[in-house]
Protein backbone atom coordinates (compact mmCIF):
# COMPACT_ATOMS: atom_id res chain seq x y z
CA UNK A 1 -0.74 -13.50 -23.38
CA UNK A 2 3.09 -11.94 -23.02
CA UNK A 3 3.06 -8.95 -20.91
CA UNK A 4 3.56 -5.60 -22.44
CA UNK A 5 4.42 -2.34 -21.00
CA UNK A 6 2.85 1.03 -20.97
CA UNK A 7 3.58 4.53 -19.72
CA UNK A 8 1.82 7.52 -18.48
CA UNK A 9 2.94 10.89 -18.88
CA UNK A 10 1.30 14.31 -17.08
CA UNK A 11 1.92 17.80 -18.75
CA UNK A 12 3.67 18.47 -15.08
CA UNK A 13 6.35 15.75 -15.80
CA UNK A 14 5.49 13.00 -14.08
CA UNK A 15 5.82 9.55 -15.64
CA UNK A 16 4.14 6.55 -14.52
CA UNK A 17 5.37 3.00 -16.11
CA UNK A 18 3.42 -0.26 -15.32
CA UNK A 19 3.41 -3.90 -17.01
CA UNK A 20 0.28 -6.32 -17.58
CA UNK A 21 1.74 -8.32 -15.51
CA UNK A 22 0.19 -7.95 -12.29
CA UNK A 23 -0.26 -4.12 -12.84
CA UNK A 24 3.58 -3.47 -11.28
CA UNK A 25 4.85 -0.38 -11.75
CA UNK A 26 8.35 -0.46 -12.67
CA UNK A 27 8.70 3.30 -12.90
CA UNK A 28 7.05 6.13 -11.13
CA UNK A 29 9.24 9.83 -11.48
CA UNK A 30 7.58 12.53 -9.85
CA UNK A 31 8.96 16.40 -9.77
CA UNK A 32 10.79 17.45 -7.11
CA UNK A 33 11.28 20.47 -5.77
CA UNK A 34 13.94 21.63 -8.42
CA UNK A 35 11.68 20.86 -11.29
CA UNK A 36 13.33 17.54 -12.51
CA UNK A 37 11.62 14.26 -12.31
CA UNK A 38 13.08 11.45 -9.56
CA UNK A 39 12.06 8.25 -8.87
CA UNK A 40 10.32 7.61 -5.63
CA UNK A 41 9.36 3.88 -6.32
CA UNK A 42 11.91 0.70 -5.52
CA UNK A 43 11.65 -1.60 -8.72
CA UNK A 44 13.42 -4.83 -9.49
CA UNK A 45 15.94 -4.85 -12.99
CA UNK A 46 12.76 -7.23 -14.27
CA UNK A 47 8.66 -7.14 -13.62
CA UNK A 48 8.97 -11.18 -13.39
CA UNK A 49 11.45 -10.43 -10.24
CA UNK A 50 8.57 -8.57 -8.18
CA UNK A 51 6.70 -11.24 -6.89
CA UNK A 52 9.57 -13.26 -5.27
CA UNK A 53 10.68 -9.71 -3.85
CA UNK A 54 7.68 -8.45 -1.21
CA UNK A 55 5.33 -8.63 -3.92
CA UNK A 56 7.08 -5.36 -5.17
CA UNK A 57 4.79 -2.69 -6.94
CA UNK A 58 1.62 -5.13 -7.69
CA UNK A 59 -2.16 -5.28 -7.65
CA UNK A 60 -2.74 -7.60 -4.92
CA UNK A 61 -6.30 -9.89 -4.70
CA UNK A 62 -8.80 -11.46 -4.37
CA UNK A 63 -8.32 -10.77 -0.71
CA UNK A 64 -5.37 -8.61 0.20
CA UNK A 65 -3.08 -9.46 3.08
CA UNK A 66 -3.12 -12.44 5.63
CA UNK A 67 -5.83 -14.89 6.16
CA UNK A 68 -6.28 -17.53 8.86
CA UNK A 69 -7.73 -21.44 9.92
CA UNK A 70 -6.82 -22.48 6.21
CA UNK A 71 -9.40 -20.78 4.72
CA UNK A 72 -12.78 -18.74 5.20
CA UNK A 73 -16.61 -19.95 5.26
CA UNK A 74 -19.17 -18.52 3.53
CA UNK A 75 -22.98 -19.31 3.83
CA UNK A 76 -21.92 -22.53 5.49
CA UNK A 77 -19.44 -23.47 3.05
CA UNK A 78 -15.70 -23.96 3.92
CA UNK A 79 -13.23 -22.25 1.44
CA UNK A 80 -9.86 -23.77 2.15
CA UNK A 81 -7.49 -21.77 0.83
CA UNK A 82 -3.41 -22.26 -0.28
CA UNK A 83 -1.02 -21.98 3.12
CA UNK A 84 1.60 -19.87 1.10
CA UNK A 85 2.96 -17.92 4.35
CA UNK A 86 3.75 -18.21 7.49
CA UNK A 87 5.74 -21.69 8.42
CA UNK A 88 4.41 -25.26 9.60
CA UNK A 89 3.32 -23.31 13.12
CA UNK A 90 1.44 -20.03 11.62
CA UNK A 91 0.57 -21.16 8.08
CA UNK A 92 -1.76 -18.73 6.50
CA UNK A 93 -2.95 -17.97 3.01
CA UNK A 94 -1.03 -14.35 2.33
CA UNK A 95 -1.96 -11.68 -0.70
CA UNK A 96 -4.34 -14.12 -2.48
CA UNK A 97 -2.68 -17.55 -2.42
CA UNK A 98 0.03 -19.21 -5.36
CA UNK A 99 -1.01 -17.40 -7.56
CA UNK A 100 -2.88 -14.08 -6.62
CA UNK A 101 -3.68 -10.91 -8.77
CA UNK A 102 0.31 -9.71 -9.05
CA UNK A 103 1.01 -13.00 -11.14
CA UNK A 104 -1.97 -13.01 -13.65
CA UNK A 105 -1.36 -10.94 -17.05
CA UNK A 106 -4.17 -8.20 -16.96
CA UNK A 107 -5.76 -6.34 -20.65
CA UNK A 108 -4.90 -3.27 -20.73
CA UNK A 109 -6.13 -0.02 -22.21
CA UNK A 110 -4.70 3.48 -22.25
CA UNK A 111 -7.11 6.35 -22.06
CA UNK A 112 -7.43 9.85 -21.19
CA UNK A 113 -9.21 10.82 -18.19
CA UNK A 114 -10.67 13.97 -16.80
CA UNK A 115 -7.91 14.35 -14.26
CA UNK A 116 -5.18 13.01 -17.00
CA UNK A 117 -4.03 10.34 -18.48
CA UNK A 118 -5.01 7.06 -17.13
CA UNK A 119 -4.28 3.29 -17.80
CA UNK A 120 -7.21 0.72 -17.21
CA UNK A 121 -6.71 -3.02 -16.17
CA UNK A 122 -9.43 -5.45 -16.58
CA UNK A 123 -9.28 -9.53 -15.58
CA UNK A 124 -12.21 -12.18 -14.98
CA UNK A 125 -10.95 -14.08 -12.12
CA UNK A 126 -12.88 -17.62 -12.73
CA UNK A 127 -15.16 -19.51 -9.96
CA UNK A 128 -13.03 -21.31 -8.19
CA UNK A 129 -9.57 -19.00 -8.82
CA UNK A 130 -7.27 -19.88 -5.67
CA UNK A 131 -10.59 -21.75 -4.53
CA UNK A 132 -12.47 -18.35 -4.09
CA UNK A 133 -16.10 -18.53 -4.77
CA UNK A 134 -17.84 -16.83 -8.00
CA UNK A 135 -16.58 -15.38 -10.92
CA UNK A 136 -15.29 -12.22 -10.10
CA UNK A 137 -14.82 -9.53 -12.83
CA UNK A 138 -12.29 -6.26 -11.60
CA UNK A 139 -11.25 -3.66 -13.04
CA UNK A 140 -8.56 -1.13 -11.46
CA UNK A 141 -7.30 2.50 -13.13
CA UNK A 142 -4.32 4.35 -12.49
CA UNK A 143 -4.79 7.71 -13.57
CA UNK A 144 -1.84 11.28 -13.13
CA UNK A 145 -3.27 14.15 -12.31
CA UNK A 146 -1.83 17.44 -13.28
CA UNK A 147 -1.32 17.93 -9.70
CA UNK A 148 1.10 15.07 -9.43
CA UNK A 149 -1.19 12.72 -8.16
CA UNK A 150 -1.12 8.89 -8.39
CA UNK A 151 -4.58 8.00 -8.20
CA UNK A 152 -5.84 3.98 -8.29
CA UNK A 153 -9.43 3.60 -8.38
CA UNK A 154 -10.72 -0.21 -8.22
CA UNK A 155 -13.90 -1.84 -9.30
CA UNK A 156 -15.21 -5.37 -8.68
CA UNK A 157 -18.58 -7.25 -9.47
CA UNK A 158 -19.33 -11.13 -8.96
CA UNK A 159 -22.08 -13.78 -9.65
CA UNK A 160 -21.56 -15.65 -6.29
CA UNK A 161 -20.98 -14.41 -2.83
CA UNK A 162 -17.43 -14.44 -1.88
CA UNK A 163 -14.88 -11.61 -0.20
CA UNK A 164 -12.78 -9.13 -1.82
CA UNK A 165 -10.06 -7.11 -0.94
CA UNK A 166 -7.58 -5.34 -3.24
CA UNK A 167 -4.66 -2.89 -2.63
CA UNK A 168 -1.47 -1.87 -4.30
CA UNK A 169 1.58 -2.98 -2.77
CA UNK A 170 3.75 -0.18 -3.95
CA UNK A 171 7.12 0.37 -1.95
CA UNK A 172 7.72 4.00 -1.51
CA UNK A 173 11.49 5.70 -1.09
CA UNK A 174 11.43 9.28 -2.23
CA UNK A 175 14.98 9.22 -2.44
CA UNK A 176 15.07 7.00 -5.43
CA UNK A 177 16.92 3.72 -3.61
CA UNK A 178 19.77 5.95 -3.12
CA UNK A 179 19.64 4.97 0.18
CA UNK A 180 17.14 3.04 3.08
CA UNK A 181 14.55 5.32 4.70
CA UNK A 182 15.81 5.47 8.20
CA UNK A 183 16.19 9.62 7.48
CA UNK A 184 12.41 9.77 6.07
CA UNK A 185 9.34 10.89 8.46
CA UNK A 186 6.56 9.11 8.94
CA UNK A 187 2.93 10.28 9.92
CA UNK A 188 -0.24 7.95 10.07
CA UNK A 189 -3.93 9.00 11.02
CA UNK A 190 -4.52 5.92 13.09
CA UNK A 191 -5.33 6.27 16.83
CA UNK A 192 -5.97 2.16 17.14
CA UNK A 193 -3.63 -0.85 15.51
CA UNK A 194 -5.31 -4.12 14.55
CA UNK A 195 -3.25 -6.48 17.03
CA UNK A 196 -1.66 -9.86 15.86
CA UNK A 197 -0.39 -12.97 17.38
CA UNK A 198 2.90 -14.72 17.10
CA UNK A 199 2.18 -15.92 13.38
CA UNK A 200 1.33 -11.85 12.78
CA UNK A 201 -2.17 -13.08 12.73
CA UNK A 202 -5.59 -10.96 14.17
CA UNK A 203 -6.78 -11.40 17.49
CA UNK A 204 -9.83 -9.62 17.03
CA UNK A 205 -8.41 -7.25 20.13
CA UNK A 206 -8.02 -3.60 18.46
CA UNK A 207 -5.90 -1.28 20.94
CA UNK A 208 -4.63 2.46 21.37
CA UNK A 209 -1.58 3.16 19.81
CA UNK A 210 -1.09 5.41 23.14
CA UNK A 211 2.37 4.64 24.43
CA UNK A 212 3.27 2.70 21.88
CA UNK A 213 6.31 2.20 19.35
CA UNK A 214 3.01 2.21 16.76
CA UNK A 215 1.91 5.83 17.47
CA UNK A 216 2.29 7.75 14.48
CA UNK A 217 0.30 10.23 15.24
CA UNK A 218 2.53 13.22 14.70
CA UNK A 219 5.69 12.98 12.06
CA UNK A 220 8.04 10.22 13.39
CA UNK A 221 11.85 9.34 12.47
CA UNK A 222 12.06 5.58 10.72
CA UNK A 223 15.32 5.36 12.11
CA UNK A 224 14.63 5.84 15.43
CA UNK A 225 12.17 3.04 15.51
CA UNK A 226 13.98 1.07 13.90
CA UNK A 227 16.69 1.77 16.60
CA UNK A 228 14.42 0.47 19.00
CA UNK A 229 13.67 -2.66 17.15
CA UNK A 230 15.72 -4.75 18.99
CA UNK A 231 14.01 -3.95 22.54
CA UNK A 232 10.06 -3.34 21.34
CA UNK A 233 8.23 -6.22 21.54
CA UNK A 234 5.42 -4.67 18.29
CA UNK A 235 8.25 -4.13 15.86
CA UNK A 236 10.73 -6.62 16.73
CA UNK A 237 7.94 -9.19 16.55
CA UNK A 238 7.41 -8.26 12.56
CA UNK A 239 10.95 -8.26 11.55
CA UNK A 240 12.28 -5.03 13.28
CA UNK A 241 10.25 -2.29 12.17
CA UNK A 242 6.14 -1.96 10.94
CA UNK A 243 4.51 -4.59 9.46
CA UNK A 244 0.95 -3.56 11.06
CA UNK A 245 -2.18 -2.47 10.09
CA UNK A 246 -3.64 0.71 11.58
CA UNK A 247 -7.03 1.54 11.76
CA UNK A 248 -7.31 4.91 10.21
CA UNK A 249 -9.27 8.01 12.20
CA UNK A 250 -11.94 8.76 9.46
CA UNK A 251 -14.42 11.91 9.56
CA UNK A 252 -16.62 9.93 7.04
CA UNK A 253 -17.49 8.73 3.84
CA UNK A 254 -15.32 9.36 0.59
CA UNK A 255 -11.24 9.88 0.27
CA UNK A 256 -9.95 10.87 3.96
CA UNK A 257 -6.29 11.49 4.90
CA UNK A 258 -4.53 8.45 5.85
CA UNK A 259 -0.78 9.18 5.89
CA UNK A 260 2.13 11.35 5.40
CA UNK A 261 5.77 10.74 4.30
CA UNK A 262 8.93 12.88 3.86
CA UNK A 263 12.09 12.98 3.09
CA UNK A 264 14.03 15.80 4.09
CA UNK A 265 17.24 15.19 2.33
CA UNK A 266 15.69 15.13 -1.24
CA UNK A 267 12.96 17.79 -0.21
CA UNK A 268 9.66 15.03 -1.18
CA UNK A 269 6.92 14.60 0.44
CA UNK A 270 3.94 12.22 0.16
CA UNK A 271 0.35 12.18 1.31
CA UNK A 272 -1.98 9.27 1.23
CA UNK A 273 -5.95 9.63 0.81
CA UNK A 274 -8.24 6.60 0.84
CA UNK A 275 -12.21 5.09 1.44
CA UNK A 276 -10.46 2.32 2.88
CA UNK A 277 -11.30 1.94 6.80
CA UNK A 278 -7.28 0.98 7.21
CA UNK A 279 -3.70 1.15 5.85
CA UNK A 280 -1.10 -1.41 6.33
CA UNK A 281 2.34 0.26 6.99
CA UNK A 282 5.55 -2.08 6.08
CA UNK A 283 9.24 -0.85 6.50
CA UNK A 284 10.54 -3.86 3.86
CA UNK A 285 11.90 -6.19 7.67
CA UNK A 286 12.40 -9.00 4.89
CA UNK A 287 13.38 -7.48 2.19
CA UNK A 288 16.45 -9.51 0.75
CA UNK A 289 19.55 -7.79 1.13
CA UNK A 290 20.78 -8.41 -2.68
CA UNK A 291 16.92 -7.47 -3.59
CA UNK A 292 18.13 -7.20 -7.54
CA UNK A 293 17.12 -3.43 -7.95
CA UNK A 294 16.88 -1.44 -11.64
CA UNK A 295 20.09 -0.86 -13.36
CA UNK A 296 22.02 -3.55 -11.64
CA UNK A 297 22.20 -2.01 -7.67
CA UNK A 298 21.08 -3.63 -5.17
CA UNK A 299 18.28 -3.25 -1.88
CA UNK A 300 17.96 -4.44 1.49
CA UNK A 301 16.16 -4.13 4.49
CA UNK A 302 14.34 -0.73 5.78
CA UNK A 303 14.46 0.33 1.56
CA UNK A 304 10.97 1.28 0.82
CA UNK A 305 7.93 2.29 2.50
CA UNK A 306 4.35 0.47 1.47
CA UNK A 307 1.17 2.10 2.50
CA UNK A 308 -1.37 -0.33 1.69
CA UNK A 309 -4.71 0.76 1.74
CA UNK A 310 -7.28 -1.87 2.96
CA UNK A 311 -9.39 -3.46 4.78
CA UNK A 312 -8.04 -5.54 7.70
CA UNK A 313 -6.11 -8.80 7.04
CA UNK A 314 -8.11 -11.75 8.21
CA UNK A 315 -11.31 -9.98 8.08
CA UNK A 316 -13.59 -12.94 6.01
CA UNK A 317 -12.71 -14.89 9.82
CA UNK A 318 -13.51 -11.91 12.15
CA UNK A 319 -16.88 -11.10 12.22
CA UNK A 320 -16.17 -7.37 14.54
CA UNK A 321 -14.57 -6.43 11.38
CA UNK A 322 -15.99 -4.46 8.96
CA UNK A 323 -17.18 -6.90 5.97
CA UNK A 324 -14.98 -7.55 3.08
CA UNK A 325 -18.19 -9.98 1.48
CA UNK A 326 -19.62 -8.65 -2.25
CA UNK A 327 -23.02 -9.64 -3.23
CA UNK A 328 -23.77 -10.17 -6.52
CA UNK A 329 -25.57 -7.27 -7.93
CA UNK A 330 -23.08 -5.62 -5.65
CA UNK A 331 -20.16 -3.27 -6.82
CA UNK A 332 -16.96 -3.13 -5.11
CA UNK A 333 -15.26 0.52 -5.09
CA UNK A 334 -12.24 1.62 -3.48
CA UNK A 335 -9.62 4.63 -4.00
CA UNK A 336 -6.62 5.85 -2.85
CA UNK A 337 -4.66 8.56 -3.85
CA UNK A 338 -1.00 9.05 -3.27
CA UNK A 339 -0.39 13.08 -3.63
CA UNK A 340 3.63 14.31 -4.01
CA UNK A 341 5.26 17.65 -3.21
CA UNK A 342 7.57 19.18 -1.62
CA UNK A 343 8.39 19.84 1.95
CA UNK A 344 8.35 23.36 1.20
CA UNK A 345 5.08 23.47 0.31
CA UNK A 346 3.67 20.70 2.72
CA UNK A 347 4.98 23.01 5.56
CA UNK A 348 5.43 26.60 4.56
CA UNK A 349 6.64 29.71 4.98
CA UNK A 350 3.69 30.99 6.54
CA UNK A 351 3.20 28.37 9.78
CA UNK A 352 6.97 30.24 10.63
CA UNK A 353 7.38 27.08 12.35
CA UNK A 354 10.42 26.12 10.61
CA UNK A 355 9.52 22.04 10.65
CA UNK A 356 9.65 21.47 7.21
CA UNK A 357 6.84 18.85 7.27
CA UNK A 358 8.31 17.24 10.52
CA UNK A 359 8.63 19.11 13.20
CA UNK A 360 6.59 18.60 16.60
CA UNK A 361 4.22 21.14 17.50
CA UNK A 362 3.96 22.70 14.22
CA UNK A 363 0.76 24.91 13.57
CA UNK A 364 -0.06 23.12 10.35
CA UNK A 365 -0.14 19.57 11.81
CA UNK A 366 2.93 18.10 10.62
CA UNK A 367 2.60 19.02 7.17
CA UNK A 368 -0.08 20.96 5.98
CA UNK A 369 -2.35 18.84 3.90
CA UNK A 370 -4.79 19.51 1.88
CA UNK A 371 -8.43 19.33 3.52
CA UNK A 372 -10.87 19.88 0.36
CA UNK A 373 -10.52 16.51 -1.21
């Protein structure tokens, strides 16, 4: 089946553009605070291009992220799994193996949902896919709300036992590639950090982010951690700058607040809202730097931002995680919703505080998000 393309459009202006192929988005223009629509997604000139580049924009499964001792077991039964990360020393099986969820051409239908305008993609992943267990049927929506939202809603049922984990891997620069993010703020509801060994694998151990390069507790400059790349031990271990995931500070069940980003010089800002127990925050350490980008420029390192809603990588081996295993009879749900606006508005005139969604101290938090999701 040949890959087709399909866009969304809001009555606010925002315009969302995704292939079949893996669900990338290869467009995604959002209002700014002028009015006019920018882009705030990095995109290669070709959909084809975004695997071999960070998996750039795609639905990622079965099981999202990294996954260790060559495999998983599952009611006694050993799942090896492809080694497609990692070198001869750490080899792991990363983002669903050779050929995971971002390489498989999805049907797709366009539709019109309550919130807006909404495109739905639908696979059967086959027993035995990538050597996961049970046929696994998924379905995942991206719907615009009027209110500038990008929301991604995912559904999954099997006929076998076996472990699921999906997430977008979406790489975020508000400014539109113009430039890296070193001048963006970042903000992440995470008080604990799921910590890794030398092949960026889980050690089951999951610390404070007190005193750490990781605590992003309260809006932080990307620049100046990536400044101190060079001397932290956390980011220079991940390519000099985040690569972790943090284990969010939930009040409960349903969409909670997970994280914040801004950028000051084009006026954007971003909020994140998930029912995942975790995000994964990575600063693009190894992204290529002649990454072929839209309309023949180029990226590099530090260009885009991915907040990958999850649960946390190696989790089928670590049983003090919470469980990514689906029962059949069992339905897998997960959202997240990435909300846009403007600094303006996420920090306003009436906090007289000035920050403009970054300041320390500031009596709205950071950035004044929204609290009746």
């Amino acid at each position: 089946m040949k890959p087709s393309l399909h866009t969304l459009r809001n009555r606010a202006g925002m315009q969302l553009t995704a292939s079949s192929l893996g669900g990338i988005v290869t467009s995604l223009r959002v209002p700014g605070p002028d009015g006019r629509p920018g882009e705030v997604l990095l995109a290669c000139a070709r959909p084809e291009l975004h695997h071999a580049n960070g998996y750039m924009n795609a639905i990622i499964g079965r099981c999202g992220n990294r996954i260790s001792r060559g495999g998983f077991a599952i009611d006694g039964e050993f799942r090896a799994l492809a080694q497609n990360s990692g070198g001869p020393k750490h080899s792991c099986s990363l983002h669903g193996g050779e050929k995971g969820f971002d390489q498989k051409v999805w049907a797709v239908r366009e539709y019109r949902a309550p919130e807006g305008p909404a495109l739905e993609f639908t696979t059967l992943s086959p027993d035995g896919d990538e050597n996961y267990p049970g046929n696994l049927f998924v379905r995942v929506v991206y719907t615009l709300s009027e209110a500038n939202e990008w929301r991604i809603d995912y559904l999954a049922t099997t006929d076998r036992p076996t472990v699921v984990n999906l997430t977008q891997h979406a790489y975020f620069n508000l400014n539109g590639g113009a430039s890296d993010v070193s001048g963006h703020f970042v903000q992440v509801n995470a008080s604990r950090y799921t910590e890794v060994d030398a092949g960026l694998l889980p050690t089951g151990r999951v610390p404070s982010v007190e005193g750490t390069a990781l605590d992003l507790r309260a809006p932080t400059l990307l620049g100046d951690r990536f400044a101190l790349a060079r001397k932290d031990r956390l980011l220079r271990a991940v390519g000099g700058g985040f690569d972790h995931n943090f284990v969010l500070d939930r009040k409960g069940p349903g969409l909670d607040f997970a994280a914040f980003f801004a950028d000051p010089e084009s006026g954007r800002s971003m909020e994140v809202w998930t029912t995942e127990p975790c995000v994964q925050v990575y600063s693009g350490n190894f992204l290529a730097p002649d990454c072929p980008a839209r309309r023949g420029s180029k990226y590099g390192k530090h260009w885009g931002v991915c907040f990958e809603t999850q649960h946390a990588p190696d989790s089928p081996n670590q049983p003090s995680f919470p469980s990514v295993r689906l029962e059949p009879g069992q339905v897998y749900r997960s959202t997240t919703v990435y909300a846009f606006g403007s600094l303006e508005d996420a920090c306003g005139d009436d906090d007289g505080c000035g920050c403009h969604g970054h300041g320390e101290g500031c009596s709205c938090g950071g950035h004044g998000r929204r609290e009746d999701r």
